[in-house]
Protein backbone atom coordinates (compact mmCIF):
# COMPACT_ATOMS: atom_id res chain seq x y z
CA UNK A 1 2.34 -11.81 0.09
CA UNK A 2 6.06 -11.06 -0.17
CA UNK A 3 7.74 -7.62 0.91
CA UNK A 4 11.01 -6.39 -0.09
CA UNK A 5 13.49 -4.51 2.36
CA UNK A 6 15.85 -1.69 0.90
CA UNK A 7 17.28 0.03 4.41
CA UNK A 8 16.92 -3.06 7.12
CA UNK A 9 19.88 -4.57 8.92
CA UNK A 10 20.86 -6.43 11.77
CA UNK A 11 22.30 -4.35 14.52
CA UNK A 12 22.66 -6.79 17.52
CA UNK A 13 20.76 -9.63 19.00
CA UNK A 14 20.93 -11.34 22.30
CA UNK A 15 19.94 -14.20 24.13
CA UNK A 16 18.87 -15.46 27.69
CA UNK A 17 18.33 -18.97 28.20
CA UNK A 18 17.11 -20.83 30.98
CA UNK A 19 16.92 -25.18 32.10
CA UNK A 20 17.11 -27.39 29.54
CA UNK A 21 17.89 -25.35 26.94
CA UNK A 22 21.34 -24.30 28.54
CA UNK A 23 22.20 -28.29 28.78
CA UNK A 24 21.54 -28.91 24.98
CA UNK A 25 23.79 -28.82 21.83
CA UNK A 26 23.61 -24.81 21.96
CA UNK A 27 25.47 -24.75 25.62
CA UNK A 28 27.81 -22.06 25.83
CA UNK A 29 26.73 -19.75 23.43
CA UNK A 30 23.93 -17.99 25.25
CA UNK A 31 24.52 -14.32 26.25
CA UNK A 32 23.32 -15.04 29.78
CA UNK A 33 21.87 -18.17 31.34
CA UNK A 34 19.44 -19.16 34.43
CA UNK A 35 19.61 -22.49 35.93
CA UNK A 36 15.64 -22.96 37.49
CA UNK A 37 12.35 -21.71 36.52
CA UNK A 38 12.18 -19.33 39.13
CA UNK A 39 15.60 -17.44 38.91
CA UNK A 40 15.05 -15.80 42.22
CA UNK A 41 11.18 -14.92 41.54
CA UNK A 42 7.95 -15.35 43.54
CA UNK A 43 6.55 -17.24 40.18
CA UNK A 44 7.28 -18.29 36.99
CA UNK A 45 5.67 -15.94 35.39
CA UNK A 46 7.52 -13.11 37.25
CA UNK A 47 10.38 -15.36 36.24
CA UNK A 48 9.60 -14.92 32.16
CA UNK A 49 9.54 -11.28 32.98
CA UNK A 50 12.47 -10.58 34.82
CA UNK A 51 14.76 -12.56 31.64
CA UNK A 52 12.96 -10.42 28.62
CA UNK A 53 13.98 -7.35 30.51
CA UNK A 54 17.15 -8.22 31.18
CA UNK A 55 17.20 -9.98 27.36
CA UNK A 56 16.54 -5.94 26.38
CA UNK A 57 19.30 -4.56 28.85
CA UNK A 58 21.71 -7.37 27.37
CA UNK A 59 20.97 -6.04 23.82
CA UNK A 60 21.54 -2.91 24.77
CA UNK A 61 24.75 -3.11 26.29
CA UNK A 62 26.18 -5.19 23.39
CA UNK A 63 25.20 -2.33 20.99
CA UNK A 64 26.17 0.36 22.69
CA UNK A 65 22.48 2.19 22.96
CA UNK A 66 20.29 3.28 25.34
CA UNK A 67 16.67 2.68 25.55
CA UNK A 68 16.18 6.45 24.02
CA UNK A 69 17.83 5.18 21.56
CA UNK A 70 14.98 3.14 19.72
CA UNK A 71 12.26 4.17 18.29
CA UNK A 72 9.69 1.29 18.57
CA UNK A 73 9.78 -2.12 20.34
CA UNK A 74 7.59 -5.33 19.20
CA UNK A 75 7.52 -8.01 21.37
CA UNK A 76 5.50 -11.18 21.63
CA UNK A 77 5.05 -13.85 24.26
CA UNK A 78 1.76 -17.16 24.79
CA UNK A 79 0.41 -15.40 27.79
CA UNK A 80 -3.32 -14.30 27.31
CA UNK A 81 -3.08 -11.32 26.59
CA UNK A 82 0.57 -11.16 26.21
CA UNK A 83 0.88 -10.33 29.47
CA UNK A 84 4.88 -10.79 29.84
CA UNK A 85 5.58 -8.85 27.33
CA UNK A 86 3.66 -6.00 28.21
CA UNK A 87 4.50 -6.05 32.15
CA UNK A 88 8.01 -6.16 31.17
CA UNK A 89 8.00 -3.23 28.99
CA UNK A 90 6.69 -1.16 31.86
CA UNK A 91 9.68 -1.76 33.04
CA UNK A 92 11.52 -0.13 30.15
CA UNK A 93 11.35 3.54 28.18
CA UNK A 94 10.73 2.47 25.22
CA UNK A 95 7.95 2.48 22.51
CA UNK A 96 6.21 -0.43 22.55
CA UNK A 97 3.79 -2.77 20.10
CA UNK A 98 2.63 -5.68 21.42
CA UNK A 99 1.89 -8.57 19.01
CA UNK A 100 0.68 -12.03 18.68
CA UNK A 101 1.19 -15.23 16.12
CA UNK A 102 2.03 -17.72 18.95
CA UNK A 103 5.77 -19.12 17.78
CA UNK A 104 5.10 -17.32 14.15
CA UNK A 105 5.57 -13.84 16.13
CA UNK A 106 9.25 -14.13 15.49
CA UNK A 107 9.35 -13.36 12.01
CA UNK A 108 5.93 -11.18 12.62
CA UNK A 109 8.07 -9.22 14.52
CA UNK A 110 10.66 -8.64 12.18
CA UNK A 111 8.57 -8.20 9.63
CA UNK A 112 6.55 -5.39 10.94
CA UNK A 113 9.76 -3.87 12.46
CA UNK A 114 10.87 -4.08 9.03
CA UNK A 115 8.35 -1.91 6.99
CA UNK A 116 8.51 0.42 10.09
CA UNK A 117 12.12 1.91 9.59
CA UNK A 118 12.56 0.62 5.75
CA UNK A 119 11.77 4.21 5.06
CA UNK A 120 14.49 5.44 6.91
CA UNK A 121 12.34 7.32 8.67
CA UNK A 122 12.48 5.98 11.72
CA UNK A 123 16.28 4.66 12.50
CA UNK A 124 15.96 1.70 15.00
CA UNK A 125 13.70 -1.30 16.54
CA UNK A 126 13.85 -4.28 18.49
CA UNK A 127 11.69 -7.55 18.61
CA UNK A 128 11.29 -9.50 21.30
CA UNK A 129 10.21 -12.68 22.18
CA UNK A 130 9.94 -14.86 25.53
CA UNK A 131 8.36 -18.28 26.72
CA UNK A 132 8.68 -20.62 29.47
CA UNK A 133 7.79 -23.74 30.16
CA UNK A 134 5.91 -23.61 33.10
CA UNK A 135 3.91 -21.00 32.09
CA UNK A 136 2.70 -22.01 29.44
CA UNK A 137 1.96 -26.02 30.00
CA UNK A 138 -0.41 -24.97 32.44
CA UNK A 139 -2.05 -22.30 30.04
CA UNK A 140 -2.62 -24.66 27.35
CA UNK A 141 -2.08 -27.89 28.57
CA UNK A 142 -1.57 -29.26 32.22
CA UNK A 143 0.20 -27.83 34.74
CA UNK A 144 3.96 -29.74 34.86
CA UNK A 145 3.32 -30.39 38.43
CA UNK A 146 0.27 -33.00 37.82
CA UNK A 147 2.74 -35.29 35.78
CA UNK A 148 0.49 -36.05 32.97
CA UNK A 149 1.68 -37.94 30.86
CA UNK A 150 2.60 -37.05 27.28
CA UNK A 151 2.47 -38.61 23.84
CA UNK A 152 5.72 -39.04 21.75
CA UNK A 153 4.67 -35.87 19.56
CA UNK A 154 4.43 -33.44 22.29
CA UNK A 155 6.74 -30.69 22.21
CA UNK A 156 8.81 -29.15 25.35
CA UNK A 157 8.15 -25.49 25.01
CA UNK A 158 11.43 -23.08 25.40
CA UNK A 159 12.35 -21.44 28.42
CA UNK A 160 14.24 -18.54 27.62
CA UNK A 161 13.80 -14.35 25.86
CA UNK A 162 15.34 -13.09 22.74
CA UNK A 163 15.97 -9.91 20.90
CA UNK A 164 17.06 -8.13 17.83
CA UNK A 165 17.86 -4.82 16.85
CA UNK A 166 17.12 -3.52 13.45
CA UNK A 167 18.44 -0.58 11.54
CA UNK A 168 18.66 1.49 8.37
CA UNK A 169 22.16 1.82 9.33
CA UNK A 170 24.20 -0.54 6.69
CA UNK A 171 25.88 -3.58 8.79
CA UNK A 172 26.69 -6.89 6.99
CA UNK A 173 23.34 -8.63 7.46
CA UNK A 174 20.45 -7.55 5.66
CA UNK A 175 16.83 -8.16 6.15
CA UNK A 176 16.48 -8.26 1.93
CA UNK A 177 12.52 -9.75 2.18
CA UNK A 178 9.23 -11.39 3.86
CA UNK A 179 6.65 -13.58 3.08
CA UNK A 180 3.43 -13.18 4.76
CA UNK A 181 1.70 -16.56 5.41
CA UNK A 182 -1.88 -17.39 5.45
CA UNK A 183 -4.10 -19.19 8.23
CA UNK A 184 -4.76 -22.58 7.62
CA UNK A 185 -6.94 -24.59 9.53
CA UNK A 186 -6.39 -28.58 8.60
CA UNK A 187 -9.25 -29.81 11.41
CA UNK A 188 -6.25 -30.97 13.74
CA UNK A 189 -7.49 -31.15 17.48
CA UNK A 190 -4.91 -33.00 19.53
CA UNK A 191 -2.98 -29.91 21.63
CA UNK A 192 -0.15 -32.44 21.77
CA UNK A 193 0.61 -32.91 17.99
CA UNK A 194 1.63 -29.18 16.90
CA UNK A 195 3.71 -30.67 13.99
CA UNK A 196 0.98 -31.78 11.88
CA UNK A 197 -1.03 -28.54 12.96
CA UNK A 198 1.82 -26.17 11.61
CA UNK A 199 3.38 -28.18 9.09
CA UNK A 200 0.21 -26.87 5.98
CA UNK A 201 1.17 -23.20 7.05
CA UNK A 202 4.90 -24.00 6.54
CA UNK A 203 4.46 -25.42 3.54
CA UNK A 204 2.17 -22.85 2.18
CA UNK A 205 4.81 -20.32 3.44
CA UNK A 206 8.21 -21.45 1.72
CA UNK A 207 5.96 -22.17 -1.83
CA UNK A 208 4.79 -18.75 -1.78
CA UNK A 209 8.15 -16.87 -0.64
CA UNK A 210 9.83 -19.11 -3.67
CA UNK A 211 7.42 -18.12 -6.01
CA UNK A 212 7.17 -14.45 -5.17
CA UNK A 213 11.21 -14.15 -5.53
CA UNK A 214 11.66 -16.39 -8.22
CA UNK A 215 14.16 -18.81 -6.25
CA UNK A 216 14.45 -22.06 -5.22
CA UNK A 217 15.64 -24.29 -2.43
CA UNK A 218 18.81 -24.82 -3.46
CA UNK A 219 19.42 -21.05 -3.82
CA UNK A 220 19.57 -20.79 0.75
CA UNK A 221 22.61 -22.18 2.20
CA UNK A 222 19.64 -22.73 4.83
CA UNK A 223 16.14 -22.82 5.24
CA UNK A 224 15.12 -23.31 9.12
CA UNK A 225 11.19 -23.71 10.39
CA UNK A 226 10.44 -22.80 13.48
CA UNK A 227 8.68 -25.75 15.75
CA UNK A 228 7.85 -28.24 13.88
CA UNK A 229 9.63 -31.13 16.22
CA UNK A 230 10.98 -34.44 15.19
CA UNK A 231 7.88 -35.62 13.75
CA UNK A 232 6.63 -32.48 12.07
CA UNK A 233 10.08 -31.91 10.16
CA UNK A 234 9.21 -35.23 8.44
CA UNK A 235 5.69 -34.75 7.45
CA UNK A 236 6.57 -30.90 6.46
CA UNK A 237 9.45 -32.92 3.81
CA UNK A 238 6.75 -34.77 2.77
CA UNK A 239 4.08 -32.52 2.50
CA UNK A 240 5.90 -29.99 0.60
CA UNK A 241 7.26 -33.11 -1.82
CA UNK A 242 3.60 -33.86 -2.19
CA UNK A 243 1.16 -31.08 -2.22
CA UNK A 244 4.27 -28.22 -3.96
CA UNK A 245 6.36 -30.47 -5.29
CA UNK A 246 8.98 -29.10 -3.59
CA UNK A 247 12.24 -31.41 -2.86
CA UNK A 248 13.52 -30.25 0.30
CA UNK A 249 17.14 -30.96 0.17
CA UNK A 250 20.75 -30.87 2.68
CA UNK A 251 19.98 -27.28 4.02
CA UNK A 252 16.79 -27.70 5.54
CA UNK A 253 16.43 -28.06 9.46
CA UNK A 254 14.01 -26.93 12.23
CA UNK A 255 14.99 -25.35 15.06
CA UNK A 256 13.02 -27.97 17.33
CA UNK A 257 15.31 -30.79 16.62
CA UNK A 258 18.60 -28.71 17.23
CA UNK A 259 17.34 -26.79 20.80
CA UNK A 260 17.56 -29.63 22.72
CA UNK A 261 19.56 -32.89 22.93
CA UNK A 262 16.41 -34.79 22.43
CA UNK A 263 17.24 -38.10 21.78
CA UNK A 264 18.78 -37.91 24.95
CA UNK A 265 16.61 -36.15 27.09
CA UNK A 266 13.08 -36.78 28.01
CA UNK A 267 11.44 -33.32 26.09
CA UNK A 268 9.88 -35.57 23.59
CA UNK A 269 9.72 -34.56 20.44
CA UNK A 270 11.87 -31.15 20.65
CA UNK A 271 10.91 -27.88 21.36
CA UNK A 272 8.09 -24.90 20.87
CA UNK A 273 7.52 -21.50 21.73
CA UNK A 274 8.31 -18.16 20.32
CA UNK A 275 11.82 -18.27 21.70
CA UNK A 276 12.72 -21.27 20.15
CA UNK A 277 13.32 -20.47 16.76
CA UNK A 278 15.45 -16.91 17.70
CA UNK A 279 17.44 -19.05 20.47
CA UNK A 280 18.98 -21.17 17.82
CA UNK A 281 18.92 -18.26 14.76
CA UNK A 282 20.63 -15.52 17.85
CA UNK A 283 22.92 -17.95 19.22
CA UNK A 284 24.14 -20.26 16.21
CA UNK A 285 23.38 -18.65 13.09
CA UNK A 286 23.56 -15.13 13.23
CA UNK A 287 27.68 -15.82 14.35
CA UNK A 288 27.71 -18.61 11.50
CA UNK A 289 26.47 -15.53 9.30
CA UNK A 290 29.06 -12.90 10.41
CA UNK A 291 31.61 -15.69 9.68
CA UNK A 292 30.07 -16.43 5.77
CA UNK A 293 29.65 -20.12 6.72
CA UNK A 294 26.16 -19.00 5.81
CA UNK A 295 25.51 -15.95 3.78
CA UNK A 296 21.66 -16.54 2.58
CA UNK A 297 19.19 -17.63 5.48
CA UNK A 298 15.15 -18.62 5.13
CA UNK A 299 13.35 -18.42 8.48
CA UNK A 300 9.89 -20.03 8.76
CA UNK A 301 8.03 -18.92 11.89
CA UNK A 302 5.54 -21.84 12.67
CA UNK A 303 2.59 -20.69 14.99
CA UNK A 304 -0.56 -22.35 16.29
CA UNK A 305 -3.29 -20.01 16.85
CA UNK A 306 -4.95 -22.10 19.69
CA UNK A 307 -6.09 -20.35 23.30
CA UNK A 308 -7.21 -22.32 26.17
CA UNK A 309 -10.92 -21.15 25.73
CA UNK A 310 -10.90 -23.03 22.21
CA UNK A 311 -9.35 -26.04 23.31
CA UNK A 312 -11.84 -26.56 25.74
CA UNK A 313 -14.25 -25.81 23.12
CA UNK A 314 -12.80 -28.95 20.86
CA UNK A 315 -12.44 -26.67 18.34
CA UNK A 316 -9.91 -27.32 15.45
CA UNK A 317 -6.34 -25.70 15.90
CA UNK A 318 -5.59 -22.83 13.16
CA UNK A 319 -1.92 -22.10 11.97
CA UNK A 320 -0.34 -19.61 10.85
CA UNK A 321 3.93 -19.29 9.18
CA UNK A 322 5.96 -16.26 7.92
CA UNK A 323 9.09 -16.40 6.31
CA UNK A 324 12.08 -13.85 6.88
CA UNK A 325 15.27 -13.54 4.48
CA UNK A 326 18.32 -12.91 5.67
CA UNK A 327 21.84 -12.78 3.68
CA UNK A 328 25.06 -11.24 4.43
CA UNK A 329 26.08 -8.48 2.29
């Protein structure tokens, strides 16, 4: 299903970043950065949210509003129940929706946001997002401190928040459309392979946004998925050759492979969570965008709708993308 924006633009965005992530190709260009997992905290969990809140007060600041200001705030995190997100929101006087499509909720953020003040109606919103990596290996996986090991396809999940303001006030980056994606389920068990879990939803995703608005490929100076890793970029090239016959081309990426200096650093196969995509579009692209190096932007949010409960269940891991358009105007 594809949804077409009239009134949305970008109005700020910010970033907080924490280990790791500061150290990769992205250094420097984070709005604020924390250099351990704690950053001062009694856990890591307290950790995750002491950086969305101040991720909000950063946005803020650089757009000159005040939480009064907005009308509604979506945010997203993996704890059950999405427990940062609402704890740190508590914290803050402002409207709040709490969502969840694991690393999809990105672009399920924006998207909602979107139809919310398309009307005009209602004049701004934010989306949020936050992970960390300590919090959520031992959610889903093993606790870091058991050193487990780790297969090559495992993914190093983000540690850091995002945020983005929307508005029906004109700026030079629109929000023009949205594809909603579909849950597929592809029988994949292995908690450490979330590239060829995500990579059918993807794929779904991008044929239906092309079809839907009648464009193709080559028509997006980029198209960037959100997770995938090393390994899942190639099978999702692949699989949309195969199953879509889709050629992906020059101006395709995932934001896994550029978070981190992988090859270099032992975080496997790249990185996951529902900051990783908005680190690298908040940080890198969004500026690339206000410069028109890149005026037409596809973002696929890849999410895999696993809880610990169904893992330990051996049940198959669902998945779930949706696609976001941005172009400068």
């Amino acid at each position: 299903m594809n949804i077409k924006f009239n009134n949305v633009y970008v109005e700020g965005v910010s970033t907080v970043a924490g280990p790791f992530v500061i150290e990769g190709p992205l250094k420097g260009k984070f709005d604020k950065t924390f250099n351990d997992f704690y950053d001062g905290e009694k856990t890591f969990e307290q950790c995750e949210i002491k950086e969305l809140v101040e991720c909000v007060k950063v946005l803020l600041n650089k757009t000159n509003t005040n939480e009064e200001d907005i009308n509604v705030a979506l945010s997203a995190d993996l704890m059950n129940q999405i427990t940062i997100s609402n704890f740190a929101f508590s914290k803050l006087n402002i409207p709040y929706l709490g969502i969840y499509n694991a690393c999809a909720s990105m672009c399920e953020g924006i998207l909602l946001a979107s139809c919310i003040i398309d009307d005009e109606k209602t004049k701004r919103a934010i989306v949020t997002t936050s992970s960390h990596n300590m919090t959520a290996e031992r959610q889903y996986r093993n606790p870091v401190e058991y050193g487990a090991p780790k297969p090559k396809t495992s993914t190093f999940t983000v540690t850091g928040a995002t945020s983005i303001m929307l508005t029906n006030n004109k700026t030079d980056i629109k929000v023009t459309s949205a594809t909603i994606g579909k849950v597929i389920d592809m029988g994949v068990m292995n908690v450490f392979d979330m590239g060829s879990v995500m990579t059918p939803s993807a794929a779904y995703t991008l044929n239906e946004h092309l079809k839907s608005t009648n464009t193709t490929v080559d028509d997006y100076d980029l198209i960037l998925t959100g997770d995938l890793g090393v390994y899942g970029k190639k099978i999702f090239i692949d699989y949309c050759k195969e199953e879509y016959n889709i050629k992906i081309g020059d101006n395709y990426d995932d934001s896994a492979t550029i978070i981190y200096d992988y090859q270099n650093e032992d975080i496997y196969a790249g990185g996951s969570g529902p900051s990783c995509l908005p680190l690298v579009v908040y940080s890198d692209i969004i500026p690339k965008m206000k410069s028109r190096e890149l005026k037409k932007v596809l973002l696929i949010a890849t999410g895999a709708l696993m809880s610990p409960t169904t893992c330990n269940q051996k049940l198959s891991i669902p998945s779930v993308s949706h696609a976001i358009c941005l172009e400068v105007i």
